[in-house]
PDB file of N, CA and C in Angstrom:
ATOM      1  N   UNK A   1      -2.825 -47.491 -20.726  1.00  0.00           N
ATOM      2  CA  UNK A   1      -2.691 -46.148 -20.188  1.00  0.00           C
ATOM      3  C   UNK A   1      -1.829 -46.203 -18.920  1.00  0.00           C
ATOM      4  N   UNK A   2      -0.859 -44.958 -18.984  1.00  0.00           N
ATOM      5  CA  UNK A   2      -0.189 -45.320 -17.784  1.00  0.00           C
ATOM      6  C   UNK A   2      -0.589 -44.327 -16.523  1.00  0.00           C
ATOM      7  N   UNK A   3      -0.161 -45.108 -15.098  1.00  0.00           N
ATOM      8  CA  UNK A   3      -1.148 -44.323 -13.538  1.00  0.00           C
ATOM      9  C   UNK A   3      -0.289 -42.876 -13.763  1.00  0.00           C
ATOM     10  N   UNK A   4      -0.874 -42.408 -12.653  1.00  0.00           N
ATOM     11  CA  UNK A   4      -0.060 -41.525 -12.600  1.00  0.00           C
ATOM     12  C   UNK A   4       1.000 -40.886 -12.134  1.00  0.00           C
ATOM     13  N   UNK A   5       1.423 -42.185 -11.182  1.00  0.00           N
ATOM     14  CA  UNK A   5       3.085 -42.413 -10.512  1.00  0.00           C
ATOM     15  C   UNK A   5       3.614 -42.705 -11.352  1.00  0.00           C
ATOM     16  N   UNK A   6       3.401 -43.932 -12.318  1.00  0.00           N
ATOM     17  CA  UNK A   6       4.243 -43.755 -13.860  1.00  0.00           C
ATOM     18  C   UNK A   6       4.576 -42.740 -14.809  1.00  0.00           C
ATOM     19  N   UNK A   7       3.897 -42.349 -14.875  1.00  0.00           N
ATOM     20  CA  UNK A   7       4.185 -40.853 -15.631  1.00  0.00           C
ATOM     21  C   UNK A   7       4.963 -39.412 -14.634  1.00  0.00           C
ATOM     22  N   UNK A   8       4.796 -39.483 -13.510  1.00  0.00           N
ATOM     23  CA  UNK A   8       5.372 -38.716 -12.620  1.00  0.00           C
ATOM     24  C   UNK A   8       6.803 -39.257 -12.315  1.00  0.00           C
ATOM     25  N   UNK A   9       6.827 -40.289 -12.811  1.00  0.00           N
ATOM     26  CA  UNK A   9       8.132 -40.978 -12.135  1.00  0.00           C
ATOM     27  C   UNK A   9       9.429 -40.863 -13.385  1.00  0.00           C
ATOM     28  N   UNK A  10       8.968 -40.775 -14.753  1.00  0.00           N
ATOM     29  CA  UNK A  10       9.406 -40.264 -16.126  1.00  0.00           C
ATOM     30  C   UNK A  10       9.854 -38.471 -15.979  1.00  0.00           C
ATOM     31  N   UNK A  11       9.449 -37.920 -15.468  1.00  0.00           N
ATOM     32  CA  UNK A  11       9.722 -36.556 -15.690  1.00  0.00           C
ATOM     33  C   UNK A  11      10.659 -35.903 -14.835  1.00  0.00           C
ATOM     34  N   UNK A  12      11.204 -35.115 -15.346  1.00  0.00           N
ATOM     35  CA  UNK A  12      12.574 -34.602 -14.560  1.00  0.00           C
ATOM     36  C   UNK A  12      12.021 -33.059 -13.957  1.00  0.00           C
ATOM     37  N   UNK A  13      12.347 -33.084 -12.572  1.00  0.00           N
ATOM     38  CA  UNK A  13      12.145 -31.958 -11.990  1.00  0.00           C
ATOM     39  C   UNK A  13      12.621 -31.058 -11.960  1.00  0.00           C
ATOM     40  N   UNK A  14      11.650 -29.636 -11.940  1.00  0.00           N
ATOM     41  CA  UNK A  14      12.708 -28.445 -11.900  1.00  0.00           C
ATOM     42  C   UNK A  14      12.887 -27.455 -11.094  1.00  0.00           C
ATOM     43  N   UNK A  15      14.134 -26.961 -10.633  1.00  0.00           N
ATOM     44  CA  UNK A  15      13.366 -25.906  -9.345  1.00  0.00           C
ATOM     45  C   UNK A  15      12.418 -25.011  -9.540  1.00  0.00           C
ATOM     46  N   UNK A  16      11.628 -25.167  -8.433  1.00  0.00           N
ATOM     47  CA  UNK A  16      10.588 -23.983  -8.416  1.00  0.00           C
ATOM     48  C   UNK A  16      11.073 -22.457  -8.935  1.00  0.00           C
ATOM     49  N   UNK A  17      12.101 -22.442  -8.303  1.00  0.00           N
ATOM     50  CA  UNK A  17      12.806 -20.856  -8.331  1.00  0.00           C
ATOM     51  C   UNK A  17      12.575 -20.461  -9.915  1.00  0.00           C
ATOM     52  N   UNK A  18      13.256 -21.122 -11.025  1.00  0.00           N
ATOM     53  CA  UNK A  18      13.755 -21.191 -12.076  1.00  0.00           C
ATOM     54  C   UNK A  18      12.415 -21.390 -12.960  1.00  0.00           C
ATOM     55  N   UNK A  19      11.095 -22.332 -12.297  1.00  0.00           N
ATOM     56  CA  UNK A  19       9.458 -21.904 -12.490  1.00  0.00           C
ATOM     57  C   UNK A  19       8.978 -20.816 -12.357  1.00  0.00           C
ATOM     58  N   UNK A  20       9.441 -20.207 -11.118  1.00  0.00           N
ATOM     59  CA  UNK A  20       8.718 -18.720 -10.667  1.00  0.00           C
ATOM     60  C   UNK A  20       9.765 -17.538 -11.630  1.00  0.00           C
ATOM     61  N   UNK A  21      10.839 -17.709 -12.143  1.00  0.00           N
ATOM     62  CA  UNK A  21      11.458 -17.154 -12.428  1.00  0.00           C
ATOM     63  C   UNK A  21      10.423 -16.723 -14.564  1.00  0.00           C
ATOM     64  N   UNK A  22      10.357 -17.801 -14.758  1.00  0.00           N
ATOM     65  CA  UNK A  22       9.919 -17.632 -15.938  1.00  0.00           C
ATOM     66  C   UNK A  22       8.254 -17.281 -15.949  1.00  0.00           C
ATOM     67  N   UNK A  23       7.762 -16.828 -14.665  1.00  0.00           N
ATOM     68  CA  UNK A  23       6.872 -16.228 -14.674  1.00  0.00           C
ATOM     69  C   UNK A  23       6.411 -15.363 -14.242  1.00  0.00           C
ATOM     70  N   UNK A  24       7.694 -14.442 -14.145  1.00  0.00           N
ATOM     71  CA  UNK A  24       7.664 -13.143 -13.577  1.00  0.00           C
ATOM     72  C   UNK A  24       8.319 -13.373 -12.135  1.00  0.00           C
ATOM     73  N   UNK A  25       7.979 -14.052 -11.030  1.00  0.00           N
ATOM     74  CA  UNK A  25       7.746 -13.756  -9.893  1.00  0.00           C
ATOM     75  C   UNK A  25       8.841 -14.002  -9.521  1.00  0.00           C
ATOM     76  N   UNK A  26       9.322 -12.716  -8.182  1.00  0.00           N
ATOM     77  CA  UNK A  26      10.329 -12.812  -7.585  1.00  0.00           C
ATOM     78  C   UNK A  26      10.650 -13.494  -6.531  1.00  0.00           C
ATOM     79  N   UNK A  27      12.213 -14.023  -5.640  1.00  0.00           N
ATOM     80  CA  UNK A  27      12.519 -14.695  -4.870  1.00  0.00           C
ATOM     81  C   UNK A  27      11.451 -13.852  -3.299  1.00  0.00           C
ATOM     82  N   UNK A  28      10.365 -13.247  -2.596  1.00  0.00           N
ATOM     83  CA  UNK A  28       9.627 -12.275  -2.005  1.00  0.00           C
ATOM     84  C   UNK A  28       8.443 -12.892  -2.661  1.00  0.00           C
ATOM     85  N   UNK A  29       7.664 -13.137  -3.558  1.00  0.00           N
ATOM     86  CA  UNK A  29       6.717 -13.492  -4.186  1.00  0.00           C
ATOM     87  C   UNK A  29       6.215 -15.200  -3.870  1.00  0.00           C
ATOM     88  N   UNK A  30       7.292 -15.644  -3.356  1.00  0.00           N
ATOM     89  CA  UNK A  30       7.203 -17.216  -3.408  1.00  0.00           C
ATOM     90  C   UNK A  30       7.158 -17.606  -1.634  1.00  0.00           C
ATOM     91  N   UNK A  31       6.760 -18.964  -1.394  1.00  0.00           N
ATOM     92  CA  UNK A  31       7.508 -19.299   0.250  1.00  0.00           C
ATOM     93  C   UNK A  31       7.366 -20.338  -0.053  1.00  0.00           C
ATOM     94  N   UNK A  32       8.813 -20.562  -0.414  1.00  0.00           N
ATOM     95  CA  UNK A  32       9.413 -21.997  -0.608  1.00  0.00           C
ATOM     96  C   UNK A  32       8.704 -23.162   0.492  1.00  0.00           C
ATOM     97  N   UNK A  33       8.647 -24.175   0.452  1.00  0.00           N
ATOM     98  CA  UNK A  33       8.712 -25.583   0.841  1.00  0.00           C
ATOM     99  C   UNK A  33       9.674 -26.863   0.284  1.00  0.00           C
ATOM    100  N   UNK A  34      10.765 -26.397   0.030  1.00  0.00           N
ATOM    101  CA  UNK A  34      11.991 -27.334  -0.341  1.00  0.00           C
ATOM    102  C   UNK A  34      12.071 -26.771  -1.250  1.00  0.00           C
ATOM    103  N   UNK A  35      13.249 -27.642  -1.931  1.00  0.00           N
ATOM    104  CA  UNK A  35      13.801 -27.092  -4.016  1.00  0.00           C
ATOM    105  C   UNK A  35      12.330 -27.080  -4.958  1.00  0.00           C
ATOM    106  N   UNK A  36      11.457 -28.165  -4.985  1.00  0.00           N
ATOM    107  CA  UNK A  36      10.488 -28.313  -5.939  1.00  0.00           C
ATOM    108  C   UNK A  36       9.180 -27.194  -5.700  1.00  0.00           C
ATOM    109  N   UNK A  37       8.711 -27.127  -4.715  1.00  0.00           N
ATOM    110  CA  UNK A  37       7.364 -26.686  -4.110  1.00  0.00           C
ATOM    111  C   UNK A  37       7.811 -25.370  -3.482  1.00  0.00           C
ATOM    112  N   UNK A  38       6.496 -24.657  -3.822  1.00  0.00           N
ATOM    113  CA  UNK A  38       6.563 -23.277  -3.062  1.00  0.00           C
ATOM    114  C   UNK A  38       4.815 -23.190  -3.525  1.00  0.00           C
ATOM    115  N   UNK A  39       4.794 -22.260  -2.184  1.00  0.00           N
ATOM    116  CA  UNK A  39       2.854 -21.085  -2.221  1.00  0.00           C
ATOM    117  C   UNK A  39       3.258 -19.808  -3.102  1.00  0.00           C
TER     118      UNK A  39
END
């Protein structure tokens, strides 16, 4: 079984924006913390 830095370390990131985007929520809806992360 692999940890879970191994498996985190396999996956390609995506911007948040382009996350929040496919779930309705607008650029006002989010507060970013870099490209990946937002509240």
């Amino acid at each position: 079984m692999m940890s879970d830095i191994e498996i985190a370390k396999q996956i390609e990131l995506k911007p948040i924006t382009t996350i929040a985007e496919k779930l309705g929520l607008e650029a006002d809806d989010i507060e970013m913390y870099g490209r990946y992360k937002a509240k």
